[in-house]
PDB file of N, CA and C in Angstrom:
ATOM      1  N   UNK A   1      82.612 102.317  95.892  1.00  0.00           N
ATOM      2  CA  UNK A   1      83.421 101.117  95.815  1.00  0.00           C
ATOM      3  C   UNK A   1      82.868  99.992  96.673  1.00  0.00           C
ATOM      4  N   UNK A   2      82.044 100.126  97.094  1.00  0.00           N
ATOM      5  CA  UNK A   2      81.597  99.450  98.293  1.00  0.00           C
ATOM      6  C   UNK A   2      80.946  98.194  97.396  1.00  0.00           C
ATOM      7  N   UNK A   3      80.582  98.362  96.690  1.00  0.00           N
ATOM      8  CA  UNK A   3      79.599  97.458  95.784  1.00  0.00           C
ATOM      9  C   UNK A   3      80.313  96.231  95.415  1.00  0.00           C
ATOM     10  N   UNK A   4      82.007  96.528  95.532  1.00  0.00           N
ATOM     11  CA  UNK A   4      82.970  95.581  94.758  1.00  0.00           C
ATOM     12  C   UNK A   4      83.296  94.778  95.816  1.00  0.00           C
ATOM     13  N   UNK A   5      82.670  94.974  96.945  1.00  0.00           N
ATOM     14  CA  UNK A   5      83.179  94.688  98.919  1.00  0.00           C
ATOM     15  C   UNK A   5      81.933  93.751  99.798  1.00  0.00           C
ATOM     16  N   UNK A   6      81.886  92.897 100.439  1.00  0.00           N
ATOM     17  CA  UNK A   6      81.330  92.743 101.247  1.00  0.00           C
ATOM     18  C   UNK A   6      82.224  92.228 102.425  1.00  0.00           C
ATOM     19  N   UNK A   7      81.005  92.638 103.817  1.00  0.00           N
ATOM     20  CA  UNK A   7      81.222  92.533 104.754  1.00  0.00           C
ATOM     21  C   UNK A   7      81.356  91.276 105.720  1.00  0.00           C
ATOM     22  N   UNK A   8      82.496  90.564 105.944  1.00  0.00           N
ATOM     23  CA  UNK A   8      82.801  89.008 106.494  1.00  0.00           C
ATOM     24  C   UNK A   8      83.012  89.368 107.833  1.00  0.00           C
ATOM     25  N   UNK A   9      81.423  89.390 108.551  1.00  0.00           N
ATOM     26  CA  UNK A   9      81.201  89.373 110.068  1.00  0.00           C
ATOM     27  C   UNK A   9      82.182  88.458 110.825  1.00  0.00           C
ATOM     28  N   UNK A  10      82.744  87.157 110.178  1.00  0.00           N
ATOM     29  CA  UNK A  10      83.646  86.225 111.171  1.00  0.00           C
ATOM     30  C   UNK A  10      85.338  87.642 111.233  1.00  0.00           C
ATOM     31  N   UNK A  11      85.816  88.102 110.205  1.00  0.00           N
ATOM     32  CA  UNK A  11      87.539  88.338 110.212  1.00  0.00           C
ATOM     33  C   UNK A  11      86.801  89.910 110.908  1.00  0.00           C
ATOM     34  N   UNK A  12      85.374  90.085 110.495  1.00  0.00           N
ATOM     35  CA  UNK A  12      85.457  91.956 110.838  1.00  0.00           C
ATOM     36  C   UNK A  12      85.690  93.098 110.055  1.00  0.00           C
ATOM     37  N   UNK A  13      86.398  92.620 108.522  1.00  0.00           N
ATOM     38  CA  UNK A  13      86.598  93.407 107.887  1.00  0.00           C
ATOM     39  C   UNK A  13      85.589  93.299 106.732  1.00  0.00           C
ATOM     40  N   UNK A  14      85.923  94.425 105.404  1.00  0.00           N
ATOM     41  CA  UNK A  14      85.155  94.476 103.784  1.00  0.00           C
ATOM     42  C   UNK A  14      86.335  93.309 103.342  1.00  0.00           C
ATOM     43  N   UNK A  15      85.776  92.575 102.686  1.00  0.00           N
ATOM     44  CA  UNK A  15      86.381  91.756 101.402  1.00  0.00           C
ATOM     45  C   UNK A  15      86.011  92.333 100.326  1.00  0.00           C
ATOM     46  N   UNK A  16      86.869  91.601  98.924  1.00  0.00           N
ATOM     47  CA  UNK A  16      86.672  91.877  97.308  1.00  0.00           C
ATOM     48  C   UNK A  16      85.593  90.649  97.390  1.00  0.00           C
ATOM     49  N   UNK A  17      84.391  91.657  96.653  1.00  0.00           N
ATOM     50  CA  UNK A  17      83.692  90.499  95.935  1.00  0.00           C
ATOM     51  C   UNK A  17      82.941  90.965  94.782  1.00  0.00           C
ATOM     52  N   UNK A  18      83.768  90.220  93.439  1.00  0.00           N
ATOM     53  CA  UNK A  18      83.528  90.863  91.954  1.00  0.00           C
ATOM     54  C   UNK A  18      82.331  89.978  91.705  1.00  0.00           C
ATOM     55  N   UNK A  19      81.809  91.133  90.856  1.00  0.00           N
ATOM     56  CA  UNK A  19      80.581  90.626  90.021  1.00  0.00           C
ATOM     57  C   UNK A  19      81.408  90.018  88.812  1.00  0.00           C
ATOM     58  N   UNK A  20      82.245  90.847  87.801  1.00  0.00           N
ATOM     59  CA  UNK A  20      82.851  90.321  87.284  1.00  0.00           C
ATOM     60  C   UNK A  20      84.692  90.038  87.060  1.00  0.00           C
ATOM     61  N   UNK A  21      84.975  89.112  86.563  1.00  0.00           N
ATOM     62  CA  UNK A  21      86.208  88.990  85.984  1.00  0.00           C
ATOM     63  C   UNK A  21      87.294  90.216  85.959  1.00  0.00           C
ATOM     64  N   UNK A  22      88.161  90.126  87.340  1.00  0.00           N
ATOM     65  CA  UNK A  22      88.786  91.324  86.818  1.00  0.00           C
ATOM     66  C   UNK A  22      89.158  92.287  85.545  1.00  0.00           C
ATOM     67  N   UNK A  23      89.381  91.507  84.499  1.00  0.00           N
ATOM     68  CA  UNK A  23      90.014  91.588  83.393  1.00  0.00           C
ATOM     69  C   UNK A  23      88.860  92.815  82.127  1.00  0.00           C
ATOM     70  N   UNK A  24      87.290  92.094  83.225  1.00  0.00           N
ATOM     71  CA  UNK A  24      86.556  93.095  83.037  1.00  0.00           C
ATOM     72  C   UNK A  24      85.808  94.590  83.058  1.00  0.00           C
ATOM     73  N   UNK A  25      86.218  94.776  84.389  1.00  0.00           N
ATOM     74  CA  UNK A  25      86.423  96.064  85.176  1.00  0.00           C
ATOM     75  C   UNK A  25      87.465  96.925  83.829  1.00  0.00           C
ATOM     76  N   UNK A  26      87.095  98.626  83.524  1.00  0.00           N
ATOM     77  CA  UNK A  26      88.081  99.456  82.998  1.00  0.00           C
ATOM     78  C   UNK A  26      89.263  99.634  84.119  1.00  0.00           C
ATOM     79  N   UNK A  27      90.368 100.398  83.497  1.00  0.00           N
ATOM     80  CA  UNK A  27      91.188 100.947  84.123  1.00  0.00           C
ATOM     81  C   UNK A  27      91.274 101.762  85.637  1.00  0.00           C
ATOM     82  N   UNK A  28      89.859 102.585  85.065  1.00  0.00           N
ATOM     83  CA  UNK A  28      90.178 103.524  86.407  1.00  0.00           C
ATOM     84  C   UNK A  28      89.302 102.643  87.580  1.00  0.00           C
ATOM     85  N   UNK A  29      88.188 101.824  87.198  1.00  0.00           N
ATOM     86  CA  UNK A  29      87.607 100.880  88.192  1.00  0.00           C
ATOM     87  C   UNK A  29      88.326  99.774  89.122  1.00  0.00           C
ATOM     88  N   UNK A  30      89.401  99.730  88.160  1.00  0.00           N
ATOM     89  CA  UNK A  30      90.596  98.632  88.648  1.00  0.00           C
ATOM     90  C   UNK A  30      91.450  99.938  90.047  1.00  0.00           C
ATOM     91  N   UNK A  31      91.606 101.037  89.421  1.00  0.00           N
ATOM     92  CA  UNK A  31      92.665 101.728  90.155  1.00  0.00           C
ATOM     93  C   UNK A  31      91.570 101.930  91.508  1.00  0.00           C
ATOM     94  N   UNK A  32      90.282 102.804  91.706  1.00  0.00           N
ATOM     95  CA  UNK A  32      89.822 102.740  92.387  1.00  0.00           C
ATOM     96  C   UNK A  32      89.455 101.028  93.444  1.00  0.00           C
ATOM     97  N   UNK A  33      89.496 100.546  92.775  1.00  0.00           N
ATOM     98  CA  UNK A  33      89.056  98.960  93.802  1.00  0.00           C
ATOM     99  C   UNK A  33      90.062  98.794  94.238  1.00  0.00           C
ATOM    100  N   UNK A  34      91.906  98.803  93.865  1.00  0.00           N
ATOM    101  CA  UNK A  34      92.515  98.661  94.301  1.00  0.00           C
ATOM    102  C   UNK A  34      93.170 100.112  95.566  1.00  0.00           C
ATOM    103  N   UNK A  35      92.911 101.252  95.362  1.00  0.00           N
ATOM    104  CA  UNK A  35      92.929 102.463  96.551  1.00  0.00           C
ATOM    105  C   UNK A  35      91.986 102.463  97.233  1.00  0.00           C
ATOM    106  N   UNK A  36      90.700 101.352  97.589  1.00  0.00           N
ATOM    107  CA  UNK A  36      89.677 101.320  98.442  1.00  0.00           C
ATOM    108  C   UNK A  36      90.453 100.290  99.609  1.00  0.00           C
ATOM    109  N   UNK A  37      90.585  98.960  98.016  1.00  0.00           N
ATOM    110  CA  UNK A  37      91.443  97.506  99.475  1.00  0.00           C
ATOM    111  C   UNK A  37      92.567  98.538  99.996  1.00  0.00           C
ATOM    112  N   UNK A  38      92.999  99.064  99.792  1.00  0.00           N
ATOM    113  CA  UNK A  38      94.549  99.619 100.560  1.00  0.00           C
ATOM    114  C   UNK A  38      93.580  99.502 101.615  1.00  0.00           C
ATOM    115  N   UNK A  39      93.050 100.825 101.940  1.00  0.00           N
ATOM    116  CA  UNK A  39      92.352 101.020 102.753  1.00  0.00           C
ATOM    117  C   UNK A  39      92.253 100.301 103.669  1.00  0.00           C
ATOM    118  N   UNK A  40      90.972  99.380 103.643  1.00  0.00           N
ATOM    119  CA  UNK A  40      90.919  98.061 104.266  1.00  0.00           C
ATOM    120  C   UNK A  40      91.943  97.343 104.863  1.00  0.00           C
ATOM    121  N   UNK A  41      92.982  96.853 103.961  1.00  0.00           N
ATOM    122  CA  UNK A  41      93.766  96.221 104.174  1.00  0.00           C
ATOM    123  C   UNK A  41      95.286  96.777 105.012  1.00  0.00           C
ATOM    124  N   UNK A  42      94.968  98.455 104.909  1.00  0.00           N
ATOM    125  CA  UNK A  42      95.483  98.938 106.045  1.00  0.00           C
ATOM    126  C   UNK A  42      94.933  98.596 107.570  1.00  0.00           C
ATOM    127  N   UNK A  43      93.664  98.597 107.942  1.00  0.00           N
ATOM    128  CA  UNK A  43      93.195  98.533 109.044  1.00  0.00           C
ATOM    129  C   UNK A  43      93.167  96.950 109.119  1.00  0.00           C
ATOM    130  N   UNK A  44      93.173  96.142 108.714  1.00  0.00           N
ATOM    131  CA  UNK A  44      94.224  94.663 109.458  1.00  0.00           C
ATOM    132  C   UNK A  44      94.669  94.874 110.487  1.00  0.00           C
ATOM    133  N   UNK A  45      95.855  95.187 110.453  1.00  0.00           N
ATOM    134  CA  UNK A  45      96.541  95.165 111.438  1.00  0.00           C
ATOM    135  C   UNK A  45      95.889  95.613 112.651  1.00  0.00           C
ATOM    136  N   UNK A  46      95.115  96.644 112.426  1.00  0.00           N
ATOM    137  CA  UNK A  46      94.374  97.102 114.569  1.00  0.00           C
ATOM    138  C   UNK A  46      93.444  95.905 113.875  1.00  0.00           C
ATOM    139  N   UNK A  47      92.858  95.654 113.341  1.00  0.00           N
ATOM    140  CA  UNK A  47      91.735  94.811 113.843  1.00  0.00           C
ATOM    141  C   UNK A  47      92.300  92.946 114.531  1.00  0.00           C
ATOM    142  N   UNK A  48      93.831  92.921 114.032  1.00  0.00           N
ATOM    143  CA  UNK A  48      94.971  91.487 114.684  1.00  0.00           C
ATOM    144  C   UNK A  48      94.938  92.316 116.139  1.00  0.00           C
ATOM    145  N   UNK A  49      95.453  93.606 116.196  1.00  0.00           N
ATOM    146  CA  UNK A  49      95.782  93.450 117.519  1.00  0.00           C
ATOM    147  C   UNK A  49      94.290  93.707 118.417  1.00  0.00           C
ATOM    148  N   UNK A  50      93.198  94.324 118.137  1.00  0.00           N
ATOM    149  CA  UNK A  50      92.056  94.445 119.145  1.00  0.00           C
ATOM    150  C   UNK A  50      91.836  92.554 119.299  1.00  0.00           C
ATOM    151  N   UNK A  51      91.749  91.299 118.225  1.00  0.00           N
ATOM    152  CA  UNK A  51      91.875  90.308 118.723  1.00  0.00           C
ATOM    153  C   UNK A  51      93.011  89.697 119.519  1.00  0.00           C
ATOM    154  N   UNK A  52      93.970  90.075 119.330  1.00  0.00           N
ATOM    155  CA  UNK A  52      94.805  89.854 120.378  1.00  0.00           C
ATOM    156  C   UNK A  52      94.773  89.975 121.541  1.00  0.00           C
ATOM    157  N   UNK A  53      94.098  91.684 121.713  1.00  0.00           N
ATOM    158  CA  UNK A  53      93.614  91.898 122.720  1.00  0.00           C
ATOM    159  C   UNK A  53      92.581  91.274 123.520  1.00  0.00           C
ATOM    160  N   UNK A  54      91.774  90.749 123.183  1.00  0.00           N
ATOM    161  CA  UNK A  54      90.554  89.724 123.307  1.00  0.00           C
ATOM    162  C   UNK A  54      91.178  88.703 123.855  1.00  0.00           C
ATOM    163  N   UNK A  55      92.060  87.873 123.224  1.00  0.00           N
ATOM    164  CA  UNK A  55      92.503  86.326 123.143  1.00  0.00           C
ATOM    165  C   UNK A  55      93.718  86.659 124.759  1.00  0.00           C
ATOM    166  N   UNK A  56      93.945  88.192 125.271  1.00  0.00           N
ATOM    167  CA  UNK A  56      95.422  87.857 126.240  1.00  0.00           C
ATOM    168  C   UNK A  56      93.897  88.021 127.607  1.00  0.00           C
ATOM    169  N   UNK A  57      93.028  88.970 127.026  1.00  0.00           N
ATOM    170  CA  UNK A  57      91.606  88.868 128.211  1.00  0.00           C
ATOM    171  C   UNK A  57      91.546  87.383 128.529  1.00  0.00           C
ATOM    172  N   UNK A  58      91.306  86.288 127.450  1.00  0.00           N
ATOM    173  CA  UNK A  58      90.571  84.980 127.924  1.00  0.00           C
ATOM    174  C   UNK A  58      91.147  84.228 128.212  1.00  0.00           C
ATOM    175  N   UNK A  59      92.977  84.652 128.230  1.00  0.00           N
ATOM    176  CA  UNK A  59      94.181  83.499 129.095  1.00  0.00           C
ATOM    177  C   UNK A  59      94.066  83.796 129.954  1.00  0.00           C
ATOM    178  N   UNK A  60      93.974  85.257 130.730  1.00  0.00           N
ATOM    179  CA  UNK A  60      93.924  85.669 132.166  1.00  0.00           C
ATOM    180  C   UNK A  60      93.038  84.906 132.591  1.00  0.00           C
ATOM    181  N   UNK A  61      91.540  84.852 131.926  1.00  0.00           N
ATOM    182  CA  UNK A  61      90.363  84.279 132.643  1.00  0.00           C
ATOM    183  C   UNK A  61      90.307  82.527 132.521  1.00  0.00           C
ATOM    184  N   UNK A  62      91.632  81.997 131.306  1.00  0.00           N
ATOM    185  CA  UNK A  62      91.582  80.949 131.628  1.00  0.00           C
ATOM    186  C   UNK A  62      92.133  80.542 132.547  1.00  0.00           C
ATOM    187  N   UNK A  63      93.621  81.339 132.882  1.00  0.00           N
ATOM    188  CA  UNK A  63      94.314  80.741 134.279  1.00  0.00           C
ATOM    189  C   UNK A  63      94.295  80.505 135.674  1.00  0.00           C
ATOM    190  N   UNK A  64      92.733  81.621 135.738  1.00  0.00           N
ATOM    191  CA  UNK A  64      92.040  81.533 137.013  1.00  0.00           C
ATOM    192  C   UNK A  64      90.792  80.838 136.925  1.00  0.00           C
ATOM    193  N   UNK A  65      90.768  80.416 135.999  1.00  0.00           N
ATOM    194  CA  UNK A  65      89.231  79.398 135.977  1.00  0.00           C
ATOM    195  C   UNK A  65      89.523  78.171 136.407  1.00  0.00           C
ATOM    196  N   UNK A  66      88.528  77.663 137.709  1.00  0.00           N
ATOM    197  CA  UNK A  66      88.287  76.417 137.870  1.00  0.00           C
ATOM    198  C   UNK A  66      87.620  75.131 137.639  1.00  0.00           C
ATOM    199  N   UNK A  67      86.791  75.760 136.474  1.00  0.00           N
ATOM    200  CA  UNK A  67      85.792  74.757 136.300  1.00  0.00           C
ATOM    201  C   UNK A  67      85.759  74.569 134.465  1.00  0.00           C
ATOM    202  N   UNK A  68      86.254  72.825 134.521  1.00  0.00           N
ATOM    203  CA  UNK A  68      86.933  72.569 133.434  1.00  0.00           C
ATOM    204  C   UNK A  68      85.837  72.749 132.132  1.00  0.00           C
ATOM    205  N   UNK A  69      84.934  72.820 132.113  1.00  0.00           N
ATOM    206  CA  UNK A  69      83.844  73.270 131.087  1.00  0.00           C
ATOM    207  C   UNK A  69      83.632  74.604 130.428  1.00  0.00           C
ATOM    208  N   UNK A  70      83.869  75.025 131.438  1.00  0.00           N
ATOM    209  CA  UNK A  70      84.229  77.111 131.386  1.00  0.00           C
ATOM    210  C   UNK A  70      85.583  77.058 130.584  1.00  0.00           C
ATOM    211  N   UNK A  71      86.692  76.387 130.772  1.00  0.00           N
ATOM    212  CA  UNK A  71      88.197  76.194 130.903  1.00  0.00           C
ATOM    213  C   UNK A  71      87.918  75.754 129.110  1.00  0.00           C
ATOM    214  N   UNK A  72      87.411  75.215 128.999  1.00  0.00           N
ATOM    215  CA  UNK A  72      86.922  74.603 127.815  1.00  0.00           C
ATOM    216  C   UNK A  72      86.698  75.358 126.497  1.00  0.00           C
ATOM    217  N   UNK A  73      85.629  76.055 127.028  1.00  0.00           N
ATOM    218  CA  UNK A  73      84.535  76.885 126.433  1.00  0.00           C
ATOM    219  C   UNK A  73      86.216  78.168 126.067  1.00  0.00           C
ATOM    220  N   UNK A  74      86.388  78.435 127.255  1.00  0.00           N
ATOM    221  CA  UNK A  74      87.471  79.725 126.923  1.00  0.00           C
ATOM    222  C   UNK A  74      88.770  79.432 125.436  1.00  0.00           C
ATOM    223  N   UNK A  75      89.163  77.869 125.748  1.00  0.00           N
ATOM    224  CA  UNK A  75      90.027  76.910 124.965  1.00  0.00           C
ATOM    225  C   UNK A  75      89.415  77.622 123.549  1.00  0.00           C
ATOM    226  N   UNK A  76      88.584  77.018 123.333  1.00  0.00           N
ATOM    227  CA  UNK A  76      87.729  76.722 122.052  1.00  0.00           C
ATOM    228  C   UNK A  76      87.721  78.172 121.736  1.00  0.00           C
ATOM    229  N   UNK A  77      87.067  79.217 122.386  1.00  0.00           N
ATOM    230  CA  UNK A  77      87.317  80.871 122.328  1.00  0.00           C
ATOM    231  C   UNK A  77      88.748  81.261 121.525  1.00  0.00           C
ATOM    232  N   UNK A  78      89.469  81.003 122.277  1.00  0.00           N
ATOM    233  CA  UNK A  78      90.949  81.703 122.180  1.00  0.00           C
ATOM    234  C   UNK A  78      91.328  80.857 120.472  1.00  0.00           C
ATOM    235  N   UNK A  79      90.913  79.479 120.620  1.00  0.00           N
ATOM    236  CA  UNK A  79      91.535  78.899 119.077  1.00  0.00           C
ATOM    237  C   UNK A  79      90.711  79.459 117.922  1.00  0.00           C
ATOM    238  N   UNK A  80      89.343  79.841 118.076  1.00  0.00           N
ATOM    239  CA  UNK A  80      88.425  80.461 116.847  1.00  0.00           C
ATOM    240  C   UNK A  80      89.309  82.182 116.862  1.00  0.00           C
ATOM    241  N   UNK A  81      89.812  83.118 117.864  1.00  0.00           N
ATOM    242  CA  UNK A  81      90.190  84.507 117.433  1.00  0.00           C
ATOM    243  C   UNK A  81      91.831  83.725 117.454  1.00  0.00           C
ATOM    244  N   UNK A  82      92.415  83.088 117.040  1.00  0.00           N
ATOM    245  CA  UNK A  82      93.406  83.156 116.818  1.00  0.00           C
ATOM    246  C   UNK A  82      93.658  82.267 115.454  1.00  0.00           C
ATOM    247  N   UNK A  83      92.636  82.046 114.919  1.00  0.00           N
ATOM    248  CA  UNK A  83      91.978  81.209 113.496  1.00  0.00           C
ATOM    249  C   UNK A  83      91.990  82.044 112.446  1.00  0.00           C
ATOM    250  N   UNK A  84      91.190  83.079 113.344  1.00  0.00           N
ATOM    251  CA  UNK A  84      90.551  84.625 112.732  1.00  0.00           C
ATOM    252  C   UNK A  84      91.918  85.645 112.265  1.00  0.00           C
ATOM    253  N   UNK A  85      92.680  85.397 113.138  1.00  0.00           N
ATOM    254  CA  UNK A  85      94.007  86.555 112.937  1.00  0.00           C
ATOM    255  C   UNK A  85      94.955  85.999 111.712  1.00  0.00           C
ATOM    256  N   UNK A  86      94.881  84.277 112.175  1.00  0.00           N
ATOM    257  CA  UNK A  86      95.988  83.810 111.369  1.00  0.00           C
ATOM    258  C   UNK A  86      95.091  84.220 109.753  1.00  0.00           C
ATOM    259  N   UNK A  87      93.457  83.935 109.703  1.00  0.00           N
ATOM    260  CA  UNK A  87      92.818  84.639 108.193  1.00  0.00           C
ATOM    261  C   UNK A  87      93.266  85.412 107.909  1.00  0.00           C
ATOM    262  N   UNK A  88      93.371  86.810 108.526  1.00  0.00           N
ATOM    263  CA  UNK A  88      93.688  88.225 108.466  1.00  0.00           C
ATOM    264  C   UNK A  88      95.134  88.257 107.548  1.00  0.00           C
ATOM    265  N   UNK A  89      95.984  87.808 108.605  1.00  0.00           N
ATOM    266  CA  UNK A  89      97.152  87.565 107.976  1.00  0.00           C
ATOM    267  C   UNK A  89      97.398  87.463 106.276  1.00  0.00           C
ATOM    268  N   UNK A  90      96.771  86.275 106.614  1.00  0.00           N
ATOM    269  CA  UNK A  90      96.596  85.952 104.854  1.00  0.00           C
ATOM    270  C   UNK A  90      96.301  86.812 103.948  1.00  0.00           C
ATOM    271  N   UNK A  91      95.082  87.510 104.459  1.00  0.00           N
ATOM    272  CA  UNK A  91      94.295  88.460 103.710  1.00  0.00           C
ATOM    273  C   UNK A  91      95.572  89.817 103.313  1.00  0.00           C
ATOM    274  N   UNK A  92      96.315  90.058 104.531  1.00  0.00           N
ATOM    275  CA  UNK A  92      97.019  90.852 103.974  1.00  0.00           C
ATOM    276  C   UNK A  92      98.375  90.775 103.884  1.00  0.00           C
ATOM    277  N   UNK A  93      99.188  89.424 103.463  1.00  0.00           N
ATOM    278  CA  UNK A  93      99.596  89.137 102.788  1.00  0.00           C
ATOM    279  C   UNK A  93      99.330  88.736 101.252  1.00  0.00           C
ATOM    280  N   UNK A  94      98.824  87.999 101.683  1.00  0.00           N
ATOM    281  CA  UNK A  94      98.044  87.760  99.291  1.00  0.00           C
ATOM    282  C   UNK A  94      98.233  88.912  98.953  1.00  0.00           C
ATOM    283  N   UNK A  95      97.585  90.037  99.666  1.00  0.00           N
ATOM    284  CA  UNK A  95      97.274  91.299  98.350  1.00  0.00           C
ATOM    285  C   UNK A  95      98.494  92.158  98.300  1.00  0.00           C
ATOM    286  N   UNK A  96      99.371  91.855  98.779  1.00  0.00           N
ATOM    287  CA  UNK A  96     100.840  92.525  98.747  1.00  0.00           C
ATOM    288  C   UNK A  96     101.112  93.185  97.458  1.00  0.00           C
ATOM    289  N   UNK A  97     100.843  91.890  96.760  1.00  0.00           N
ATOM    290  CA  UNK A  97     101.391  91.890  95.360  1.00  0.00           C
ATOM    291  C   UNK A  97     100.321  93.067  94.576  1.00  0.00           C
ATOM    292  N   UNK A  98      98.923  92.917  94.854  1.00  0.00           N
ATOM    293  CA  UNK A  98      98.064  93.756  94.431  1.00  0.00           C
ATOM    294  C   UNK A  98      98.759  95.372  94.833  1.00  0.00           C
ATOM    295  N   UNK A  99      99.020  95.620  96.421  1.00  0.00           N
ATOM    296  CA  UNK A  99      99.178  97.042  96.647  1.00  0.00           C
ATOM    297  C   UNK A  99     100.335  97.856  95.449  1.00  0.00           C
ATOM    298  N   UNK A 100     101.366  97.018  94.789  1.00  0.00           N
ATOM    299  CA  UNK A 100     101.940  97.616  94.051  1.00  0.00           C
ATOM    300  C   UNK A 100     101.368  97.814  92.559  1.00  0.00           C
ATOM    301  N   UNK A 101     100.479  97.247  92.352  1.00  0.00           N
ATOM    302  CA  UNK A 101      99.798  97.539  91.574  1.00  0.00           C
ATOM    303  C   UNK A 101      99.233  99.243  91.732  1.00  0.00           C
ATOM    304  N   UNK A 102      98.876  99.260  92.833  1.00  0.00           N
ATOM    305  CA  UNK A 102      98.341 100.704  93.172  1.00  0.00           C
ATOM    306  C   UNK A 102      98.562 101.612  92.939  1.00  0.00           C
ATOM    307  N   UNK A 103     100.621 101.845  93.125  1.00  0.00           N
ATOM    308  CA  UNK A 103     101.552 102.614  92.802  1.00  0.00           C
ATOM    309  C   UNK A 103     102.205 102.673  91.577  1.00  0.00           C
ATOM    310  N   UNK A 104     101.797 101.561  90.365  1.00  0.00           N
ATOM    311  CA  UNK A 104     102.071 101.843  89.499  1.00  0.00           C
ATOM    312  C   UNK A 104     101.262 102.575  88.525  1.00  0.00           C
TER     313      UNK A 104
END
């Protein structure tokens, strides 16, 4: 299934990426692509909170930082993994509608 997936180094996770037109894929290719994203789209969630985890590291280190360039640099840090989570989100919301597909 991997073939139907690539890897988006910015969110961390596999994405869908069709060669063709869903509509083209058979039945059981559809059922498998959709019991792979579960998958995936199960592990969301630890991959929100290990950035979370990241983003509560670089408030600590912003609140003791004195030097407004560093202070900066951390700013800009914390708004790109919290850019990244709010993606995630998305990602697994949209396919909501897909996971019941799964079960039917």
């Amino acid at each position: 299934m991997k073939e139907h997936f690539s890897f988006d180094q910015r969110l961390g996770i596999l994405l869908p990426e069709f060669a063709l037109e869903w509509d083209q894929y058979n039945k059981q290719t559809q059922q498998e692509i959709l019991l792979y994203w579960e998958q995936i789209r199960g592990s969301i969630p630890d991959r929100m909170a290990e950035l979370e985890n990241i983003i509560n590291q670089k408030q600590a280190q912003l609140s003791n930082e004195s030097n407004f360039p560093r202070s900066c640099i951390l700013n800009n840090e914390i708004a790109e993994l919290a850019s990244i989570i709010n993606d995630l989100w998305i990602w697994y919301r949209t396919n909501q509608t897909i996971s019941a597909k799964v079960h039917q």
